[in-house]
N, C-alpha and C. Protein backbone atom coordinates (compact mmCIF):
# COMPACT_ATOMS: atom_id res chain seq x y z
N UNK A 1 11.56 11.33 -14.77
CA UNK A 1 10.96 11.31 -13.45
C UNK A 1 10.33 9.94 -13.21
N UNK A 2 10.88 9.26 -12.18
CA UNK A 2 9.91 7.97 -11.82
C UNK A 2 8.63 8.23 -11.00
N UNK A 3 7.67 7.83 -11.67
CA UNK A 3 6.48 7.82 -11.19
C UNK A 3 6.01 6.30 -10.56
N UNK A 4 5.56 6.71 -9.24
CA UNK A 4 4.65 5.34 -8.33
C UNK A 4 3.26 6.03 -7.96
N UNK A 5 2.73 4.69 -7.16
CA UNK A 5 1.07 4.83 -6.94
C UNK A 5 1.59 5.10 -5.52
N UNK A 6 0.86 6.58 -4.89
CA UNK A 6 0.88 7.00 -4.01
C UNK A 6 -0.27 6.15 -3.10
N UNK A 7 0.28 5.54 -2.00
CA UNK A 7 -0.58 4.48 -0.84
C UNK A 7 -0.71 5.26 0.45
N UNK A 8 -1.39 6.12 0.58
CA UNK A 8 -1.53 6.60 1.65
C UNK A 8 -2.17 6.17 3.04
N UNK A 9 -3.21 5.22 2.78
CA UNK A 9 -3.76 4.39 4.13
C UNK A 9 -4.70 5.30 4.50
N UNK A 10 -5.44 4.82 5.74
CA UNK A 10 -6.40 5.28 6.19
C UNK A 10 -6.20 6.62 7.36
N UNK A 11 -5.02 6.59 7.70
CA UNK A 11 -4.33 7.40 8.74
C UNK A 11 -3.58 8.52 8.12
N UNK A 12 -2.63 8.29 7.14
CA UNK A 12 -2.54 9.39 6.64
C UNK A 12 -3.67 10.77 6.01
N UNK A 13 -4.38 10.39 5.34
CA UNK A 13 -5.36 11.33 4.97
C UNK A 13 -6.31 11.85 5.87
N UNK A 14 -6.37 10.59 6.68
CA UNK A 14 -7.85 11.41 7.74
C UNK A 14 -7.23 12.14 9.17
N UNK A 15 -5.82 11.99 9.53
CA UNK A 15 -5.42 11.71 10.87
C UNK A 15 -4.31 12.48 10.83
N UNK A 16 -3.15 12.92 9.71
CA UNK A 16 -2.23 13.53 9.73
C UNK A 16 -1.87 14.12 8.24
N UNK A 17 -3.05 14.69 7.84
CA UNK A 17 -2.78 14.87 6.52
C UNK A 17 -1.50 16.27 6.04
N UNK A 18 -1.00 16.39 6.79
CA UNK A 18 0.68 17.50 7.07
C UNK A 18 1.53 16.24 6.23
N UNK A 19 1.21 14.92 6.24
CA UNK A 19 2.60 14.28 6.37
C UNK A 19 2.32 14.18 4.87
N UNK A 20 1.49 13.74 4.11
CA UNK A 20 0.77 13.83 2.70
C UNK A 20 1.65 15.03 2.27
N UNK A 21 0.90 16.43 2.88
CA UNK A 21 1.45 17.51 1.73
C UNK A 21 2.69 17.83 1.71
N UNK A 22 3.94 17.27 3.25
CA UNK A 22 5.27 17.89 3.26
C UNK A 22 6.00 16.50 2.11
N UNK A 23 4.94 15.25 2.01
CA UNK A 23 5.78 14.19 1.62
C UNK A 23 5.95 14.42 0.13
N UNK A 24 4.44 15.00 -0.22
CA UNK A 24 4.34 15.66 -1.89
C UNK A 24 5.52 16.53 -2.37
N UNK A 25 5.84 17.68 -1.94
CA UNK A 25 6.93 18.85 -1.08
C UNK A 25 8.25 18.17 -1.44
N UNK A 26 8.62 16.96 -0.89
CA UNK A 26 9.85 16.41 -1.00
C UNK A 26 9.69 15.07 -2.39
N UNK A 27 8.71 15.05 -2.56
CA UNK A 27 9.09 14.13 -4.08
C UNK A 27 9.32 14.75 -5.01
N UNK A 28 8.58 16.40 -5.21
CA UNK A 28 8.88 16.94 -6.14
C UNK A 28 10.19 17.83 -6.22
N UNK A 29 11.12 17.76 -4.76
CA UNK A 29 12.43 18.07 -5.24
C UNK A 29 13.29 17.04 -5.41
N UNK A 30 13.18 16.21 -5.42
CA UNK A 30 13.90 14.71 -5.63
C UNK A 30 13.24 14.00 -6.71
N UNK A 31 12.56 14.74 -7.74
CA UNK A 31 11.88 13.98 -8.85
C UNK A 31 11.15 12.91 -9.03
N UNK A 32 10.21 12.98 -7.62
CA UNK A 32 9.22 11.42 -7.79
C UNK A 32 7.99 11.76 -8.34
N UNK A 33 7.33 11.60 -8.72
CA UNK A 33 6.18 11.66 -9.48
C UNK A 33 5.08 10.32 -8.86
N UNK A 34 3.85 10.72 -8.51
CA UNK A 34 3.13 9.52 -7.60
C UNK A 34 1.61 10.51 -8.28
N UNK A 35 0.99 9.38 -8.53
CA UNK A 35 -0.71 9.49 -9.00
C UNK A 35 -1.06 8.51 -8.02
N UNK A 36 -2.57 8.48 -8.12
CA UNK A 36 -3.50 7.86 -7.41
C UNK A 36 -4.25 6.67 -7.58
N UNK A 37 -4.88 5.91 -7.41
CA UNK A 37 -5.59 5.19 -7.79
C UNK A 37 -6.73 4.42 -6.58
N UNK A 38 -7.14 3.71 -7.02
CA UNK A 38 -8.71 3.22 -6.09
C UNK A 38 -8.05 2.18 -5.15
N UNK A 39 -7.66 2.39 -4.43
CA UNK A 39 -6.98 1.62 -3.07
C UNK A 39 -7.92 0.85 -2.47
N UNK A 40 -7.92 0.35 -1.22
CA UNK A 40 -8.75 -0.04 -0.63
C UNK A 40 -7.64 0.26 0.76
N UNK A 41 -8.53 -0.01 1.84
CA UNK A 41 -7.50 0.50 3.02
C UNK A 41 -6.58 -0.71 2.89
N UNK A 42 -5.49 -0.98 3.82
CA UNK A 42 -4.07 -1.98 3.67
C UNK A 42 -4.43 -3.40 3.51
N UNK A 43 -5.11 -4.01 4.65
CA UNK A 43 -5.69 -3.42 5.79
C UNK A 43 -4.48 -3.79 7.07
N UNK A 44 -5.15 -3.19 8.22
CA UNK A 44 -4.69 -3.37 9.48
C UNK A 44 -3.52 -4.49 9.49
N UNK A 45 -2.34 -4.69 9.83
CA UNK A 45 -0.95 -5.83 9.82
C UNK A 45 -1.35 -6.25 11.06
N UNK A 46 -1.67 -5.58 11.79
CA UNK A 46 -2.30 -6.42 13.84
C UNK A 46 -3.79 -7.10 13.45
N UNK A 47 -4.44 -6.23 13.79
CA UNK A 47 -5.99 -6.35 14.33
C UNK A 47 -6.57 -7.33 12.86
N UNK A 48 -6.49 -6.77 11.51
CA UNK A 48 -7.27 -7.50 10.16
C UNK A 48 -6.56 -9.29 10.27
N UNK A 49 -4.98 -8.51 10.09
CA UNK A 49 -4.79 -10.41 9.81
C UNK A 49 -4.81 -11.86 11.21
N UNK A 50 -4.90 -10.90 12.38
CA UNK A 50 -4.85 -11.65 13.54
C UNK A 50 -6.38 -12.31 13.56
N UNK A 51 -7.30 -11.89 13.00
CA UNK A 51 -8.83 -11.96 12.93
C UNK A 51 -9.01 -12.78 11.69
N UNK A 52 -8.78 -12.37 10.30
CA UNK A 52 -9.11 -13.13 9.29
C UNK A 52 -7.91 -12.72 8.19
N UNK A 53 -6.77 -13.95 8.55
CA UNK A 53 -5.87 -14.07 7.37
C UNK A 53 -6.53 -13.99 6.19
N UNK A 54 -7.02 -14.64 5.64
CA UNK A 54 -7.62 -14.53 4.04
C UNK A 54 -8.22 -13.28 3.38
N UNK A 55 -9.29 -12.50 4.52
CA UNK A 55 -9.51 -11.26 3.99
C UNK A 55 -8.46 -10.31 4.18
N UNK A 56 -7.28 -10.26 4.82
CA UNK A 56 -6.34 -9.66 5.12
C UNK A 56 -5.54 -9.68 3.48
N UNK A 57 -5.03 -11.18 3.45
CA UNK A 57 -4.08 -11.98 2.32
C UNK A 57 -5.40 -10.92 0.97
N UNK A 58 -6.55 -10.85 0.64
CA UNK A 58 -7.36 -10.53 -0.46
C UNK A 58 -7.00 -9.31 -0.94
N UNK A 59 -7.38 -8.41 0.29
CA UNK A 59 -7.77 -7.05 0.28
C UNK A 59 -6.39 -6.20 -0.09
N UNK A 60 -4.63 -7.38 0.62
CA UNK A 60 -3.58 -6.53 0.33
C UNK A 60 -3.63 -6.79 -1.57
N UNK A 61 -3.69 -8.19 -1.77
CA UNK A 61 -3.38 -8.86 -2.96
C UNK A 61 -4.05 -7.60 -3.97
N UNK A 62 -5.43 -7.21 -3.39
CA UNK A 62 -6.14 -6.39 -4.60
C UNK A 62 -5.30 -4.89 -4.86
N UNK A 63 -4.65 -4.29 -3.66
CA UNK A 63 -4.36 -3.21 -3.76
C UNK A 63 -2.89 -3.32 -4.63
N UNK A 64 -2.21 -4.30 -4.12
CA UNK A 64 -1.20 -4.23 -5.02
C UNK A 64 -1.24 -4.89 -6.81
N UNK A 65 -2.46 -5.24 -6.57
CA UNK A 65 -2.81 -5.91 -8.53
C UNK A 65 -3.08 -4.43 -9.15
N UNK A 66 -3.60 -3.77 -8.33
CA UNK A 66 -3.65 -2.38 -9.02
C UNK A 66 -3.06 -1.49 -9.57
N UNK A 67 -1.85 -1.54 -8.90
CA UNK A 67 -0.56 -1.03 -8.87
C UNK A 67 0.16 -1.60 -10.05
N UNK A 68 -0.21 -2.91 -9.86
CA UNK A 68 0.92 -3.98 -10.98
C UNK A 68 0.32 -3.68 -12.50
N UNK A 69 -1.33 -3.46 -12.12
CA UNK A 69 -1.88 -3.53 -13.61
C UNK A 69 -1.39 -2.12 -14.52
N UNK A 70 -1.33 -1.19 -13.79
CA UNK A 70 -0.36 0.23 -14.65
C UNK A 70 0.89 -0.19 -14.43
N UNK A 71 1.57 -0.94 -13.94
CA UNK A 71 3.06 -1.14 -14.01
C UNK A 71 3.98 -0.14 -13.09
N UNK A 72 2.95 0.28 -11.72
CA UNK A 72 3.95 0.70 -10.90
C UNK A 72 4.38 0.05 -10.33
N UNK A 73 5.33 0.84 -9.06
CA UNK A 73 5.52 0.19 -7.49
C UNK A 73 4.61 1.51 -6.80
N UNK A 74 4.66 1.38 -5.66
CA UNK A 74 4.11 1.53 -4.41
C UNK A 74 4.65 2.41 -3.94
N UNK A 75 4.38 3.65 -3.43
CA UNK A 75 5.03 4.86 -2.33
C UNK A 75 3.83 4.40 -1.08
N UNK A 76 4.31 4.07 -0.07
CA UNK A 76 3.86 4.01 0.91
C UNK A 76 4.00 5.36 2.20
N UNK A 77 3.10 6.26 2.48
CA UNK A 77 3.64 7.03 3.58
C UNK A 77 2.97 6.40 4.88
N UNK A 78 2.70 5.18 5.16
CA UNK A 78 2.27 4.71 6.43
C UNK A 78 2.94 3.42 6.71
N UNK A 79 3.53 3.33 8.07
CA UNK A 79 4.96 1.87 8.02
C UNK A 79 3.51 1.21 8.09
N UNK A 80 2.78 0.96 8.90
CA UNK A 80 1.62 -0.12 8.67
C UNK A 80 1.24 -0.57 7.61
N UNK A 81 1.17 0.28 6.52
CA UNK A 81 0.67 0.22 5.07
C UNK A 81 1.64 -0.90 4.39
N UNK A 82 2.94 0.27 4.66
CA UNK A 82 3.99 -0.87 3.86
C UNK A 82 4.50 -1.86 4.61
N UNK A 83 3.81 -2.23 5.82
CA UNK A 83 3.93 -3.70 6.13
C UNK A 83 3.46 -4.64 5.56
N UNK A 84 1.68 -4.25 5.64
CA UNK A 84 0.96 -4.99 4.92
C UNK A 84 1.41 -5.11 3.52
N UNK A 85 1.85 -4.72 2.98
CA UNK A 85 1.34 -4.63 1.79
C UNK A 85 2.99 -5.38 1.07
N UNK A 86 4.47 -5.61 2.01
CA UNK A 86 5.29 -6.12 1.56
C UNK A 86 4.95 -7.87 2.27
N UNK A 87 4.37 -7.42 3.63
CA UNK A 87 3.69 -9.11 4.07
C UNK A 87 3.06 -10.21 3.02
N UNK A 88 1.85 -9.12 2.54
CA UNK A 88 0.90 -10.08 1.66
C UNK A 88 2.06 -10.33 0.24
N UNK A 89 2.44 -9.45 -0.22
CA UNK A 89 3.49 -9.87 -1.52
C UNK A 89 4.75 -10.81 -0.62
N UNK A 90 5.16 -11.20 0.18
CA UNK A 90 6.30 -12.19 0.60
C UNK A 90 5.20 -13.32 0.44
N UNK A 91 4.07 -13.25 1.22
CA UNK A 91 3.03 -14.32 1.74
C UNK A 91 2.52 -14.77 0.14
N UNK A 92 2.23 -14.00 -0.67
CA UNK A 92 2.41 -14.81 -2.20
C UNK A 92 2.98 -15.39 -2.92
N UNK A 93 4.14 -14.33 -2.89
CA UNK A 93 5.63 -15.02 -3.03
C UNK A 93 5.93 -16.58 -3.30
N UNK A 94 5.89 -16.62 -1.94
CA UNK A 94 6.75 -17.97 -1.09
C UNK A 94 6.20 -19.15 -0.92
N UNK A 95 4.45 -18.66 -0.69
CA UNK A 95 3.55 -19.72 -0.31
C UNK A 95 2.51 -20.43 -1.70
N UNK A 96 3.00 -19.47 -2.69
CA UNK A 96 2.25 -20.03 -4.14
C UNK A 96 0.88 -19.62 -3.82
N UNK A 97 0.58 -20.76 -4.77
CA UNK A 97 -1.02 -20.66 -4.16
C UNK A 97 -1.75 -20.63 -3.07
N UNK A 98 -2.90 -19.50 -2.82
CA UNK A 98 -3.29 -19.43 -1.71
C UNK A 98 -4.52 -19.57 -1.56
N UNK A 99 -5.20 -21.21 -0.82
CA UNK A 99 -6.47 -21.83 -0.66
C UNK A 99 -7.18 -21.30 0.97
N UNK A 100 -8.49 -20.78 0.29
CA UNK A 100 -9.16 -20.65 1.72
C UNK A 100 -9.29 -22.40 2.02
């Protein structure tokens, strides 16, 4: 069974939490396996990085070091989530080091 870090965002849990338990529902007949861990919200792909790239670029960087430090990937159930969160990993990527 492949197991990932379940990323649920701030919208899924507080706002549509149906999509959480039918998404649980369908990993476990398709054999995904997803635990938890200390997230932080994405944040926001509009409103956070249009305001302050750097805390935007931080806050994704931390959520996905988290992920990296157990050696998952990422289940995302929010497209916002997994915007952010494939943005800031291209935006590391590509751009190397990143100076405030």
């Amino acid at each position: 069974m492949t197991e990932y870090k379940m990323f649920e965002g701030c919208t899924i849990g507080n706002r549509i939490p149906f999509i959480e338990a039918a998404s649980r529902k369908v990993f476990d007949k398709v054999g995904i396996e997803t635990s938890q861990t200390n997230f932080s919200c994405c944040p926001d792909p509009t409103g956070m990085k249009s305001f302050d790239n750097d805390a935007w670029l931080a806050i994704g960087a931390r959520n996905l070091c988290l992920a990296e430090a157990e050696g998952k990937d990422i289940i995302s159930l929010c497209n916002g989530c997994a915007n952010t969160l494939r943005g800031v990993q291209h935006q590391l990527k590509h751009e190397g080091r990143i100076q405030a």
